[in-house]
PDB file of N, CA and C in Angstrom:
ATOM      1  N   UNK A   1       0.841  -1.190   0.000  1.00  0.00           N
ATOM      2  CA  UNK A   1       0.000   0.000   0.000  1.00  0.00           C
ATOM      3  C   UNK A   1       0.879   1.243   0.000  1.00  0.00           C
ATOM      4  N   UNK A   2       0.505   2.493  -0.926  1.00  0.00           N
ATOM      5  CA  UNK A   2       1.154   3.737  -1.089  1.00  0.00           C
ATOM      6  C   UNK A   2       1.014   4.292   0.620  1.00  0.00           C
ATOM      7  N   UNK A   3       2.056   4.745   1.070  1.00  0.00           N
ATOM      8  CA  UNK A   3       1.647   5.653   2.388  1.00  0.00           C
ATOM      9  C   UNK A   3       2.923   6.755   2.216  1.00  0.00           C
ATOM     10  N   UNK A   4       2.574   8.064   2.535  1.00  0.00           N
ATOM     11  CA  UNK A   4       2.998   9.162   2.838  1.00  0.00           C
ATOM     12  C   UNK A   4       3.445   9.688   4.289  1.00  0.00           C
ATOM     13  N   UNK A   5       4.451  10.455   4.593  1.00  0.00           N
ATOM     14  CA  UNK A   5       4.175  10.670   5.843  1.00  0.00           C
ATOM     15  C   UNK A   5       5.474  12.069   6.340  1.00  0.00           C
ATOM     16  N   UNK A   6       5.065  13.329   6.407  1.00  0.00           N
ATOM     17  CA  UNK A   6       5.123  14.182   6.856  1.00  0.00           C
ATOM     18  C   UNK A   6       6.301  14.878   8.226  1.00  0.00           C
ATOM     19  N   UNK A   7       6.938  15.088   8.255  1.00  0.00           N
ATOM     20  CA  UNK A   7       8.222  15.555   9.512  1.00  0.00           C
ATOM     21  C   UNK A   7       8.762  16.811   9.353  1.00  0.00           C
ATOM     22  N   UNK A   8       9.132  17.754  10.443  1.00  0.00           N
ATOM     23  CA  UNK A   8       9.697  18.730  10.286  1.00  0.00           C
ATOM     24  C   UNK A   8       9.125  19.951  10.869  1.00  0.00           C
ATOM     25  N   UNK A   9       7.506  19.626  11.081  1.00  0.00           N
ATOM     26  CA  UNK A   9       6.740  20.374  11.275  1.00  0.00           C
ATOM     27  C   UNK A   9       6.928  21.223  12.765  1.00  0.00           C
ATOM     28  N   UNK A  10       7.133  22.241  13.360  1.00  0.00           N
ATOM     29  CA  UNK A  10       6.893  23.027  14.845  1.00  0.00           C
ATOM     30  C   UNK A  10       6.408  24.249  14.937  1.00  0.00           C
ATOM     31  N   UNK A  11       7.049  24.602  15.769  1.00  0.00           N
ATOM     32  CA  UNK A  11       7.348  26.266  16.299  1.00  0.00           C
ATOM     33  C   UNK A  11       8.029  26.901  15.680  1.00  0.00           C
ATOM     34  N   UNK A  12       7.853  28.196  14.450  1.00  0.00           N
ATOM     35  CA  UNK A  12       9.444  28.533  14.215  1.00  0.00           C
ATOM     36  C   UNK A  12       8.959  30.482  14.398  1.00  0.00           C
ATOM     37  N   UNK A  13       9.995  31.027  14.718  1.00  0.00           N
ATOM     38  CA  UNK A  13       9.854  32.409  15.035  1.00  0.00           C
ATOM     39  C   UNK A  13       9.277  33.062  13.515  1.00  0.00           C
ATOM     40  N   UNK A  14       9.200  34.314  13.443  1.00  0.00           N
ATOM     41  CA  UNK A  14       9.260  35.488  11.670  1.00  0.00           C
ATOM     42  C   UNK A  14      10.100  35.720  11.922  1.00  0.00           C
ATOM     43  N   UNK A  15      10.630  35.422   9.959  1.00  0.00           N
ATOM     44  CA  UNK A  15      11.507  35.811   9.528  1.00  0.00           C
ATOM     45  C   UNK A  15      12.549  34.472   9.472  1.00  0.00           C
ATOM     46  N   UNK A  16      12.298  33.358  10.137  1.00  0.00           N
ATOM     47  CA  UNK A  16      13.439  32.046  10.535  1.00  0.00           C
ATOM     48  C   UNK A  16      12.875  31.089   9.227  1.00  0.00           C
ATOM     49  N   UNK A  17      13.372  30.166   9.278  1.00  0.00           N
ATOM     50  CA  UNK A  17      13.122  28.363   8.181  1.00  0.00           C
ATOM     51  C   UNK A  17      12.847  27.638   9.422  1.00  0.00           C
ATOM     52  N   UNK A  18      12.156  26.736   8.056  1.00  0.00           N
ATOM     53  CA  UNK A  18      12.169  25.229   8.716  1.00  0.00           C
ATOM     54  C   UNK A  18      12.412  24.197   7.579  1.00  0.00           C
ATOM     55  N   UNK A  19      12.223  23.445   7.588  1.00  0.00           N
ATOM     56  CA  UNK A  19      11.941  22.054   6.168  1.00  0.00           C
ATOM     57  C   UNK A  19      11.608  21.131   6.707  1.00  0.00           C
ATOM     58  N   UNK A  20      10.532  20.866   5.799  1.00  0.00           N
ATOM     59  CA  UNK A  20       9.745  19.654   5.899  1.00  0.00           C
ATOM     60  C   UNK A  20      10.345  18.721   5.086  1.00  0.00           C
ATOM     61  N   UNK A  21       9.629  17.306   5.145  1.00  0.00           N
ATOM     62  CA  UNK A  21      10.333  16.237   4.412  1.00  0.00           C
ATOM     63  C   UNK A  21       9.219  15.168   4.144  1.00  0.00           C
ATOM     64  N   UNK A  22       8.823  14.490   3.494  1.00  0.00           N
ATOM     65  CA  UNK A  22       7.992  13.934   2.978  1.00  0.00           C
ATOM     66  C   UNK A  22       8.197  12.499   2.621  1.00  0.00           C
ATOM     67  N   UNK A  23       8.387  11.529   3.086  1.00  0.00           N
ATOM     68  CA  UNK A  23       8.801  10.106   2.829  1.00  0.00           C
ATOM     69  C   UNK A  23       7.623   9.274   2.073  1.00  0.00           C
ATOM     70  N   UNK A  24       7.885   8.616   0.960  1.00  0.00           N
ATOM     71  CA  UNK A  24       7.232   7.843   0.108  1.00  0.00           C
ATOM     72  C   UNK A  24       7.062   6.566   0.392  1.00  0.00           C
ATOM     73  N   UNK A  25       6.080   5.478   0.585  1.00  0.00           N
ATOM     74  CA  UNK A  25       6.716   3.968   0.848  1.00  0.00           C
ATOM     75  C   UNK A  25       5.950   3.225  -0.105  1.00  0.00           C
ATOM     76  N   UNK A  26       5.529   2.080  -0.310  1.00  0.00           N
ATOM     77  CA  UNK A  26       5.044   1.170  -0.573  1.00  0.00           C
ATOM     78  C   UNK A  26       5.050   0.474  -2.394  1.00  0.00           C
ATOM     79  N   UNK A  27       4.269   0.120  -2.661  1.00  0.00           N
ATOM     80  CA  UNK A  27       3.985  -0.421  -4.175  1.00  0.00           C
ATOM     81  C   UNK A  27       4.236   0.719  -5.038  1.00  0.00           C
ATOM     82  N   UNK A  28       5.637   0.840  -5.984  1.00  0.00           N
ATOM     83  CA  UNK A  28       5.266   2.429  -7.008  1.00  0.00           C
ATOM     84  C   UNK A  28       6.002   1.946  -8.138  1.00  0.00           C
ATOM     85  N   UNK A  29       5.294   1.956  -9.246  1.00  0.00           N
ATOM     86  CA  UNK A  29       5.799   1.962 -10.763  1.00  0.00           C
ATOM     87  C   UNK A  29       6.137   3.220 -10.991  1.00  0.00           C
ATOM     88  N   UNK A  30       5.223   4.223 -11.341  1.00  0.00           N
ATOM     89  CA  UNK A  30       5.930   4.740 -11.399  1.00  0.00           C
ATOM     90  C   UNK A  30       5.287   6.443 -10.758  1.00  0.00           C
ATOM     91  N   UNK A  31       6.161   7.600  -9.826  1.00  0.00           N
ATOM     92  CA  UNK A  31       5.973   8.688  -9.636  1.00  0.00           C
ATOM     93  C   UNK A  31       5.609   9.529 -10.882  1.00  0.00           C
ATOM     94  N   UNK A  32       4.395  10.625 -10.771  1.00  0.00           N
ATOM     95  CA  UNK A  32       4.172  11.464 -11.382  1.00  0.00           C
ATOM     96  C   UNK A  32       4.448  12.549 -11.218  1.00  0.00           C
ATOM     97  N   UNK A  33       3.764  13.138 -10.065  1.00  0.00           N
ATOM     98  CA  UNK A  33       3.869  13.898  -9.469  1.00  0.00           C
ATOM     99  C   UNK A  33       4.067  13.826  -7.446  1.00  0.00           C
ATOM    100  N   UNK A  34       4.572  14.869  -7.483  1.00  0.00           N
ATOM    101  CA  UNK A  34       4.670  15.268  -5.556  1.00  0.00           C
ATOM    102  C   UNK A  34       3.794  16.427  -5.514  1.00  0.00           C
ATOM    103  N   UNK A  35       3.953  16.722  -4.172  1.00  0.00           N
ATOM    104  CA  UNK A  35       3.186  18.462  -4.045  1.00  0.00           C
ATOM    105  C   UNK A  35       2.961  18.797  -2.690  1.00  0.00           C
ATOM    106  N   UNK A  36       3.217  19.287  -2.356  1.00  0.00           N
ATOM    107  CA  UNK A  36       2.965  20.377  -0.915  1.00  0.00           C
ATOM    108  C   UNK A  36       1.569  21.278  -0.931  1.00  0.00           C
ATOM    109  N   UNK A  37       0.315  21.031   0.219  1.00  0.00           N
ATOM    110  CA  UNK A  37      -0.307  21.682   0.267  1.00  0.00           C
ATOM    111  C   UNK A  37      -0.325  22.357   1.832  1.00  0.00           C
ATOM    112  N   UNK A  38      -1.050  22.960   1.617  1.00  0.00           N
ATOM    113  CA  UNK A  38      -1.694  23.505   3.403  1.00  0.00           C
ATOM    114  C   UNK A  38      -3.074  24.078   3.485  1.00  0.00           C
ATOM    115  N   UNK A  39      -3.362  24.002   5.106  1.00  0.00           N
ATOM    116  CA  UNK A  39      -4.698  24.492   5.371  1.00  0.00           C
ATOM    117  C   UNK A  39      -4.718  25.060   6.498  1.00  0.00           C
ATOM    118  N   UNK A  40      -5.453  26.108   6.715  1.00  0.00           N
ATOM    119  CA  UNK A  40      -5.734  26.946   8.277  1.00  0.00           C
ATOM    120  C   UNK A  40      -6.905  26.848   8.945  1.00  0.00           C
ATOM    121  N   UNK A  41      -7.594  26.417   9.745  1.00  0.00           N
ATOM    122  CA  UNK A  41      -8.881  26.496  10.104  1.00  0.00           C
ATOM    123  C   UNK A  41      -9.864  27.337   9.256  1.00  0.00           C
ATOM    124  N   UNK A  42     -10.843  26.346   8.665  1.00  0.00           N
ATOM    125  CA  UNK A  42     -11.778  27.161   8.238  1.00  0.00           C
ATOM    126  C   UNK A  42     -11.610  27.737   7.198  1.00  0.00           C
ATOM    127  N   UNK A  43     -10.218  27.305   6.430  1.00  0.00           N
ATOM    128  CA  UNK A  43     -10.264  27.453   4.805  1.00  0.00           C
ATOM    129  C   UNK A  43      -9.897  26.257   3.907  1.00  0.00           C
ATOM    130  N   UNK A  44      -9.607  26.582   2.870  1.00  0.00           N
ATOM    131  CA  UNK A  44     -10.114  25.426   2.203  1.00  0.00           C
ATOM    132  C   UNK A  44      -8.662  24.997   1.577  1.00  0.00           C
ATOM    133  N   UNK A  45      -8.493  23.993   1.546  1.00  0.00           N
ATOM    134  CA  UNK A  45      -6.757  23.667   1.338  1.00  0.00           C
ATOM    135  C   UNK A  45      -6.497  24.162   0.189  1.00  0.00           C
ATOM    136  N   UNK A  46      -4.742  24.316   0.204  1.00  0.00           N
ATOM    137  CA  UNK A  46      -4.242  25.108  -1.418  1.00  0.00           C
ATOM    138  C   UNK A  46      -3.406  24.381  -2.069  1.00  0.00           C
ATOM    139  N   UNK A  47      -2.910  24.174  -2.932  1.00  0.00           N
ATOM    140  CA  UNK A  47      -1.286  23.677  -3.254  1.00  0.00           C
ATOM    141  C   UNK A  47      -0.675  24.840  -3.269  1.00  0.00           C
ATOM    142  N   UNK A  48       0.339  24.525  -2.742  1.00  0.00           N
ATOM    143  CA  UNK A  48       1.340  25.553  -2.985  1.00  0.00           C
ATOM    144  C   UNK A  48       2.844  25.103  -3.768  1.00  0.00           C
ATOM    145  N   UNK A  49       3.348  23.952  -3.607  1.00  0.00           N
ATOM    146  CA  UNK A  49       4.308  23.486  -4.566  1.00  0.00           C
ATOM    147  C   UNK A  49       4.116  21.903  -5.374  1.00  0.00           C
ATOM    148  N   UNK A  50       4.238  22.024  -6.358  1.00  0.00           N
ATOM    149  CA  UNK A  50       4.689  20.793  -7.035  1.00  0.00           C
ATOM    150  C   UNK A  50       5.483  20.331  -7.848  1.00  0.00           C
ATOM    151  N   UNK A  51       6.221  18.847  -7.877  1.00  0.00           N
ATOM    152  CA  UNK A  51       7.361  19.080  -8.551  1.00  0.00           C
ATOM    153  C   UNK A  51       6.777  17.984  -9.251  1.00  0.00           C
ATOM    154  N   UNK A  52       7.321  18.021 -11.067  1.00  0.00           N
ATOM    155  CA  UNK A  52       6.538  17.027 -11.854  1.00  0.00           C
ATOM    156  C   UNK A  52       7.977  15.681 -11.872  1.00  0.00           C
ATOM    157  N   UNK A  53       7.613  14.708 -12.804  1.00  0.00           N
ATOM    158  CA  UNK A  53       8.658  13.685 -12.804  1.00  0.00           C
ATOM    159  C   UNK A  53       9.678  13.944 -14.109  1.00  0.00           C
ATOM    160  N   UNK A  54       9.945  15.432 -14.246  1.00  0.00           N
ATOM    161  CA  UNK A  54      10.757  15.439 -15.110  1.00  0.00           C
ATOM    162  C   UNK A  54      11.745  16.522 -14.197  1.00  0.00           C
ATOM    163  N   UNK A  55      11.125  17.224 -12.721  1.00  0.00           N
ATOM    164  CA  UNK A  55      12.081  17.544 -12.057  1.00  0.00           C
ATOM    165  C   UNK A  55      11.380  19.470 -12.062  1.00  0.00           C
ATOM    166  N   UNK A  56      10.560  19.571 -13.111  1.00  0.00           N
ATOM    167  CA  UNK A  56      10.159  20.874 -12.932  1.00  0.00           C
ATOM    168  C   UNK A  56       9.191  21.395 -11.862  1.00  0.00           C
ATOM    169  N   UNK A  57       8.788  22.258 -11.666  1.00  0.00           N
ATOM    170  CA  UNK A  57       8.218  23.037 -10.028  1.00  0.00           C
ATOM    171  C   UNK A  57       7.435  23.783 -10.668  1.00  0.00           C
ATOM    172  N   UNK A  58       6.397  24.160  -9.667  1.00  0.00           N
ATOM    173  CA  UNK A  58       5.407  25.329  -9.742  1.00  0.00           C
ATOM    174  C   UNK A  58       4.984  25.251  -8.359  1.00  0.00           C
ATOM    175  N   UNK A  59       4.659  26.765  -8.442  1.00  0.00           N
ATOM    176  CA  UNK A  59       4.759  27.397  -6.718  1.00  0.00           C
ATOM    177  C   UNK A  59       3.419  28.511  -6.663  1.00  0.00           C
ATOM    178  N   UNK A  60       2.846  28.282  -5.861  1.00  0.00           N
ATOM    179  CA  UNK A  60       1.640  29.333  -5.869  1.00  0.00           C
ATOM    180  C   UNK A  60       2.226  31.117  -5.058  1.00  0.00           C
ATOM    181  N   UNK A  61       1.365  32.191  -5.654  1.00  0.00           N
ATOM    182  CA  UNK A  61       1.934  33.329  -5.408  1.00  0.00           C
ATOM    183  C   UNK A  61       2.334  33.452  -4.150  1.00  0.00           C
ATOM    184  N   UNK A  62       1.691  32.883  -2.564  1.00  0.00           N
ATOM    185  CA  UNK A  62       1.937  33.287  -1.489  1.00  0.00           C
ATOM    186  C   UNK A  62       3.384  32.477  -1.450  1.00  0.00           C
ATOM    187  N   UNK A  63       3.863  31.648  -1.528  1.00  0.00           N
ATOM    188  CA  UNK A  63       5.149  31.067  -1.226  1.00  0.00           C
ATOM    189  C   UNK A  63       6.153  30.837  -2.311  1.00  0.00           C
ATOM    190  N   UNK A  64       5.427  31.520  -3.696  1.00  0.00           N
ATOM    191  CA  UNK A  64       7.087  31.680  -4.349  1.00  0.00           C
ATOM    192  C   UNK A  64       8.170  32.891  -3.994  1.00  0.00           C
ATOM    193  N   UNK A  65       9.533  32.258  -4.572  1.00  0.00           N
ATOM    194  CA  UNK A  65      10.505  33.131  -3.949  1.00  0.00           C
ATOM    195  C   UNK A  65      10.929  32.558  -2.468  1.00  0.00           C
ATOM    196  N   UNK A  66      10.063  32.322  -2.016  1.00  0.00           N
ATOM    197  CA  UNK A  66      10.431  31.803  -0.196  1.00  0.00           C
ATOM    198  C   UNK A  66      10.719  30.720  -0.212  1.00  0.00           C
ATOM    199  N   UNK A  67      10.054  29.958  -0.535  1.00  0.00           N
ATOM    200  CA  UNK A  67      10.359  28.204  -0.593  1.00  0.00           C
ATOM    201  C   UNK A  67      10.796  27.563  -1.715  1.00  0.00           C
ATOM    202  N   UNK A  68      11.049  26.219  -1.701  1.00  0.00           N
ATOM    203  CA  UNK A  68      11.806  25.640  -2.523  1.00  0.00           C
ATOM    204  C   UNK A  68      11.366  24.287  -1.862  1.00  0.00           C
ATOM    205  N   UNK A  69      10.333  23.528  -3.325  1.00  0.00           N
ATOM    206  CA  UNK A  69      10.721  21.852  -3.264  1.00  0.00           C
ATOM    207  C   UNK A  69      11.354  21.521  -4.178  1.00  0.00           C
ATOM    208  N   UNK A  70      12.103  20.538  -3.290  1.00  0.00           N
ATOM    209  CA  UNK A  70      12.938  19.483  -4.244  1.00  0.00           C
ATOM    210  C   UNK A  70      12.612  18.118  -3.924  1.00  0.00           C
ATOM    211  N   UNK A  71      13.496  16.666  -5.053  1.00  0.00           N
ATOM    212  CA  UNK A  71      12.757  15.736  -4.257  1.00  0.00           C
ATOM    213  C   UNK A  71      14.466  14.936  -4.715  1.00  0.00           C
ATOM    214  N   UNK A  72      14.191  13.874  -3.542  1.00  0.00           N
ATOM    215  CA  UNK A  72      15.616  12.912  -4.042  1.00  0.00           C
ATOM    216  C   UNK A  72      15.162  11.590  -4.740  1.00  0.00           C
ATOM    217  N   UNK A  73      15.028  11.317  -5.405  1.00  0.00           N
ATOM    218  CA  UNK A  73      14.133  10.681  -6.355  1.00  0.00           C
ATOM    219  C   UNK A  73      15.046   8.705  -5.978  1.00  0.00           C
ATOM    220  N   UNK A  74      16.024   8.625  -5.318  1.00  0.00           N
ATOM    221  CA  UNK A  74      16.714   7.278  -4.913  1.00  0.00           C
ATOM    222  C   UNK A  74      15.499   7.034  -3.779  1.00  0.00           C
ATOM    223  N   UNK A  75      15.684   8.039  -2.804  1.00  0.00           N
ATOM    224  CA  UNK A  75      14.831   8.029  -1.511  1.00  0.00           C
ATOM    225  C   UNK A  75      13.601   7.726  -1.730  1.00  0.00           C
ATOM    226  N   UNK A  76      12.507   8.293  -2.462  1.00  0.00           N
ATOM    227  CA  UNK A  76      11.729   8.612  -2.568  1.00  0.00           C
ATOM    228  C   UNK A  76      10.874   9.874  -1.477  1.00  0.00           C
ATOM    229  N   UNK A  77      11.612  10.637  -1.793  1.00  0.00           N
ATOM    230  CA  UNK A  77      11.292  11.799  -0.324  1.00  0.00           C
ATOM    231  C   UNK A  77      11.627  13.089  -0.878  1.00  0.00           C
ATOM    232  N   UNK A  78      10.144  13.948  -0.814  1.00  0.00           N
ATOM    233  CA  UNK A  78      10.492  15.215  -1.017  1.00  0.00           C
ATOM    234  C   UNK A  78      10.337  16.137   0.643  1.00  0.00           C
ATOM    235  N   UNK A  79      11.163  17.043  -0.298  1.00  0.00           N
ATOM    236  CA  UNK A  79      11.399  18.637   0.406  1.00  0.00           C
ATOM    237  C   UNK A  79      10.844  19.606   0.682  1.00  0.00           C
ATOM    238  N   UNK A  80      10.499  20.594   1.550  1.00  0.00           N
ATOM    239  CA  UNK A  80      10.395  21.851   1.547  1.00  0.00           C
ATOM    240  C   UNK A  80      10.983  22.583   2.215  1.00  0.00           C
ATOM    241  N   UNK A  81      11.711  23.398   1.304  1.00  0.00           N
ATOM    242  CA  UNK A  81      12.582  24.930   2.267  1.00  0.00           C
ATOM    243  C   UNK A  81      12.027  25.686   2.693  1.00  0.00           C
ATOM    244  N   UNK A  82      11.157  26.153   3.462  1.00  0.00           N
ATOM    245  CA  UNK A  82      10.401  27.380   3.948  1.00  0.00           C
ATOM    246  C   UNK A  82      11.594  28.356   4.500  1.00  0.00           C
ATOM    247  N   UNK A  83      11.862  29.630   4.070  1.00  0.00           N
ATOM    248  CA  UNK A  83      12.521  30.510   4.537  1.00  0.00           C
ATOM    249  C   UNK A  83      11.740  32.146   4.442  1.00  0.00           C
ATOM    250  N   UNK A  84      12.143  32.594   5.500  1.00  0.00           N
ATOM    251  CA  UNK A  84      11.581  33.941   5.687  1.00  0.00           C
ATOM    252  C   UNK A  84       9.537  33.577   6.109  1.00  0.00           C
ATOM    253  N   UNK A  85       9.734  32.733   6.809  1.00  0.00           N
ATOM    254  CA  UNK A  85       8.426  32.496   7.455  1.00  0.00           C
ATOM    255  C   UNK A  85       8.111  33.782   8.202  1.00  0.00           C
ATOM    256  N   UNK A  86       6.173  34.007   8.291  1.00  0.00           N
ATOM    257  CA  UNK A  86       5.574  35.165   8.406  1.00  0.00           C
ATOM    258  C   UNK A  86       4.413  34.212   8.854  1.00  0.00           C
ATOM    259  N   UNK A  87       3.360  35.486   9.855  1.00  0.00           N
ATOM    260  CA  UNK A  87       2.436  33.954  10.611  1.00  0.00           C
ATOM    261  C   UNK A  87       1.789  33.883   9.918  1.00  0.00           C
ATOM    262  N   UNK A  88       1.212  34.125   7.970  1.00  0.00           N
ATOM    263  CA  UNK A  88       0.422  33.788   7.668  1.00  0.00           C
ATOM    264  C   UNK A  88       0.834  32.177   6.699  1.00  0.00           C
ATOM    265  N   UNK A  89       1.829  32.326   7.428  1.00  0.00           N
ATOM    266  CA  UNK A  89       2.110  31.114   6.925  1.00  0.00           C
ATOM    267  C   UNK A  89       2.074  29.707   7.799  1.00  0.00           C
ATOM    268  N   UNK A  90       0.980  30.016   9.293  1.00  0.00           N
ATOM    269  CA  UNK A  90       0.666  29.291   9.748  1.00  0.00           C
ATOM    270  C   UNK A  90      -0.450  28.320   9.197  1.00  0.00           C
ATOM    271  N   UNK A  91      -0.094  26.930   9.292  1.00  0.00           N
ATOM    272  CA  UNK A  91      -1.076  26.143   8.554  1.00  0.00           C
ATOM    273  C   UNK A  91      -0.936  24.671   9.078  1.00  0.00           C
ATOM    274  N   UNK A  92      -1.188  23.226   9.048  1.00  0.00           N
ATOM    275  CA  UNK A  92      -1.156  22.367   9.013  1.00  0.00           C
ATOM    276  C   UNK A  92      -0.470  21.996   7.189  1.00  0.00           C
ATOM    277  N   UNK A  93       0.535  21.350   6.768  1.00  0.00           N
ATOM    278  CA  UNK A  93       1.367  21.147   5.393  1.00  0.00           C
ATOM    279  C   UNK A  93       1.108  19.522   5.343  1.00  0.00           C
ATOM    280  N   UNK A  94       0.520  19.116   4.392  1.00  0.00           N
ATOM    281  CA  UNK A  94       0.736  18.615   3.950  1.00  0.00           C
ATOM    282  C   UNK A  94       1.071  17.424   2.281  1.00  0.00           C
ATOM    283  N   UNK A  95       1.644  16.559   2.531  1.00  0.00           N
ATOM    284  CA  UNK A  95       2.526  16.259   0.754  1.00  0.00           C
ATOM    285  C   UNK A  95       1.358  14.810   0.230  1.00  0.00           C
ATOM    286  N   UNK A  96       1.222  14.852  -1.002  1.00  0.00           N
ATOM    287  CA  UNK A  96       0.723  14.615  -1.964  1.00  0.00           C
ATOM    288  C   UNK A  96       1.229  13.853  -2.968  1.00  0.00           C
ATOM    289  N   UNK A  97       0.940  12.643  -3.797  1.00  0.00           N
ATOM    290  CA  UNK A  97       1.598  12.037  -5.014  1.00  0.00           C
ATOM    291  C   UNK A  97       0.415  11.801  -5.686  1.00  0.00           C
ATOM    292  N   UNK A  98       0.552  11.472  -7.044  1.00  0.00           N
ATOM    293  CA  UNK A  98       0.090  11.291  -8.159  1.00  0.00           C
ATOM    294  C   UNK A  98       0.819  10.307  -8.870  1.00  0.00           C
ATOM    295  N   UNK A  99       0.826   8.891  -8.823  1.00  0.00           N
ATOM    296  CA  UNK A  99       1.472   7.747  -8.837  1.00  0.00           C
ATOM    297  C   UNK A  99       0.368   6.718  -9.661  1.00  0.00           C
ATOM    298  N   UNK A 100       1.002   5.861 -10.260  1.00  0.00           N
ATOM    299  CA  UNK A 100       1.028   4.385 -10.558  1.00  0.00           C
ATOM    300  C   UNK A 100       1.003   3.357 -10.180  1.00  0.00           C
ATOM    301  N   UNK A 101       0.633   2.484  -9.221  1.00  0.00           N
ATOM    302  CA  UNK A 101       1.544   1.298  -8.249  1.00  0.00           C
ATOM    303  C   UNK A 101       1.656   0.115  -9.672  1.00  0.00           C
ATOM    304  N   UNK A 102       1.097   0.581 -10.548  1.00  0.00           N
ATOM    305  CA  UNK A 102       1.242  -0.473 -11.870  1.00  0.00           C
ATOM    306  C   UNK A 102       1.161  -0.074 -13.082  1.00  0.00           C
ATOM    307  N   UNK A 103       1.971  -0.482 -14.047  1.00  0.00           N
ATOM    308  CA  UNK A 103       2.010  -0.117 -15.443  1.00  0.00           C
ATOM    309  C   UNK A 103       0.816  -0.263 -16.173  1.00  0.00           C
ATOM    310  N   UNK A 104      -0.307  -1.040 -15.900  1.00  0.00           N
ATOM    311  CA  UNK A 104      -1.571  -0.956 -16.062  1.00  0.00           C
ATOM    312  C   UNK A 104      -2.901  -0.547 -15.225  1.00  0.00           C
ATOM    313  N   UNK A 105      -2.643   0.314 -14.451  1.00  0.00           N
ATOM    314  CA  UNK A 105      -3.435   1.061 -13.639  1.00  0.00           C
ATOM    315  C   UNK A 105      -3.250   2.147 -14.135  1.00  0.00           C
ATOM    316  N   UNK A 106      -4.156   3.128 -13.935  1.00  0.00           N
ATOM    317  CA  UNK A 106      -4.125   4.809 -13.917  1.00  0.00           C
ATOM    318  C   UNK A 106      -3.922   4.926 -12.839  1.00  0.00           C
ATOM    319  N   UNK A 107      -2.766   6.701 -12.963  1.00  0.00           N
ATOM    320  CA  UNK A 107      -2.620   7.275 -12.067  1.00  0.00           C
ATOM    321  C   UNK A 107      -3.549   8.089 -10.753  1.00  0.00           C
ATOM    322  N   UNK A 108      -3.303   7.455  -9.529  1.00  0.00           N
ATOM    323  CA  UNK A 108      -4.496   7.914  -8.564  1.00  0.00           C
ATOM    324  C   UNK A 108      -3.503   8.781  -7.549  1.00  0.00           C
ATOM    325  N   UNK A 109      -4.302   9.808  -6.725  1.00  0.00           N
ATOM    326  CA  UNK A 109      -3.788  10.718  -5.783  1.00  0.00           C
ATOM    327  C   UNK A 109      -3.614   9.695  -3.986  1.00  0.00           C
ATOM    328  N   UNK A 110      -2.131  10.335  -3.514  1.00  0.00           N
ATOM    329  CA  UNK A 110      -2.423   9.657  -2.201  1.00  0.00           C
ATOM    330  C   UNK A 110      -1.914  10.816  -1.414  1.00  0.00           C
ATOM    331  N   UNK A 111      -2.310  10.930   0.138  1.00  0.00           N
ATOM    332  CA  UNK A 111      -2.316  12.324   1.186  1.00  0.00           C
ATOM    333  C   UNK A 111      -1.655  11.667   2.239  1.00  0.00           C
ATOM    334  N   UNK A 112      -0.728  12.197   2.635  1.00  0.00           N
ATOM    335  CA  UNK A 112      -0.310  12.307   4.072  1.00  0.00           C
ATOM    336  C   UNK A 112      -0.954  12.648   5.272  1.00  0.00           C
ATOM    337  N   UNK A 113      -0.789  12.250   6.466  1.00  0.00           N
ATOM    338  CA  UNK A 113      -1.614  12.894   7.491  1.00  0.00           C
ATOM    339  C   UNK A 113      -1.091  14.104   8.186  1.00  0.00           C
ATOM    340  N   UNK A 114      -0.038  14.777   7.324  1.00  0.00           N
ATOM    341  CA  UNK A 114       0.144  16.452   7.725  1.00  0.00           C
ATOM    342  C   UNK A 114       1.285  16.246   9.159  1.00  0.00           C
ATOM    343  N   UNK A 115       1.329  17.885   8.746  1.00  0.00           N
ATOM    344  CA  UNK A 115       2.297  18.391   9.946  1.00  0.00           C
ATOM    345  C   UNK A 115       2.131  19.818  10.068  1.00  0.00           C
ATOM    346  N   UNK A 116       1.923  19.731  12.055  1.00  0.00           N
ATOM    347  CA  UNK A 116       1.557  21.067  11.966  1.00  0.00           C
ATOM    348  C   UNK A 116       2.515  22.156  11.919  1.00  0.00           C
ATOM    349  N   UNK A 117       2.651  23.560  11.431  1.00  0.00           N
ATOM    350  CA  UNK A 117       3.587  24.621  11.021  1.00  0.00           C
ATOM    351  C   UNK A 117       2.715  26.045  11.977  1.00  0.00           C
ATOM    352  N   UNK A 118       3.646  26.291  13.575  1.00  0.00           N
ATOM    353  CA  UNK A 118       3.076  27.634  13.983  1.00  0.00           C
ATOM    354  C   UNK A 118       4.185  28.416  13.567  1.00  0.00           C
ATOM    355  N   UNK A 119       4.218  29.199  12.960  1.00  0.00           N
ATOM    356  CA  UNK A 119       4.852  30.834  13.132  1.00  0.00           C
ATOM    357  C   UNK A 119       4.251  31.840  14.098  1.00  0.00           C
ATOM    358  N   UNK A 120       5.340  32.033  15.143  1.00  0.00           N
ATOM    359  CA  UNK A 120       5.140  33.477  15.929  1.00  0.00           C
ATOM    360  C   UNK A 120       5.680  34.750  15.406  1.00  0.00           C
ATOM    361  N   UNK A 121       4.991  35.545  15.864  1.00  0.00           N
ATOM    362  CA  UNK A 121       5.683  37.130  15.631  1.00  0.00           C
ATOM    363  C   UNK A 121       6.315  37.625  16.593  1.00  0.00           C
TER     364      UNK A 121
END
């Protein structure tokens, strides 16, 4: 079974980093996609990064420039650089695939169970 699973997540001051990390396990032919989302009470989740399987990224307006995913593709484990954190960048984060577990299956989505991210001021 595909499972996801989320680390990195705390307390971090404005203006400081953190990075998250995202570990992949189970049955995979082949990766499509990764992706980083988040959510705050009472809104409605976003993506904010994704990296495709040719290695390219897209970043939504609130966290480009600041962050950076990458993924190590041996591991199966992606990244996030959060730098220059601000509290609206408090959220619960979590990572995302778009995978195969078989060369004759279509690609289906699988979710992590998150990690929470406070920023203080």
């Amino acid at each position: 079974q595909v499972q996801l699973k989320e680390s990195g997540g705390g307390l971090a001051q404005s203006g400081s980093s953190l990075r998250l990390s995202c570990v992949l396990s189970g049955t995979i032919f082949k990766i499509h996609t990764m992706a980083w989302h988040r959510q705050s009470p009472g809104t409605k989740r976003e993506q904010i990064a994704l990296i495709n399987s040719d290695g390219n990224t897209d970043y939504s307006n609130s966290v480009r420039g600041r962050f950076t995913v990458s993924r190590d593709s041996a591991e199966n484990t992606m990244f996030l650089q959060m730098n220059n954190l601000n509290p609206e960048d408090t959220a619960r984060y979590y990572c995302s695939t778009n995978l195969q577990i078989r060369s004759t299956t279509e690609p289906r989505n699988y979710w992590g169970p998150g990690t929470q991210v406070t920023v203080s001021s």
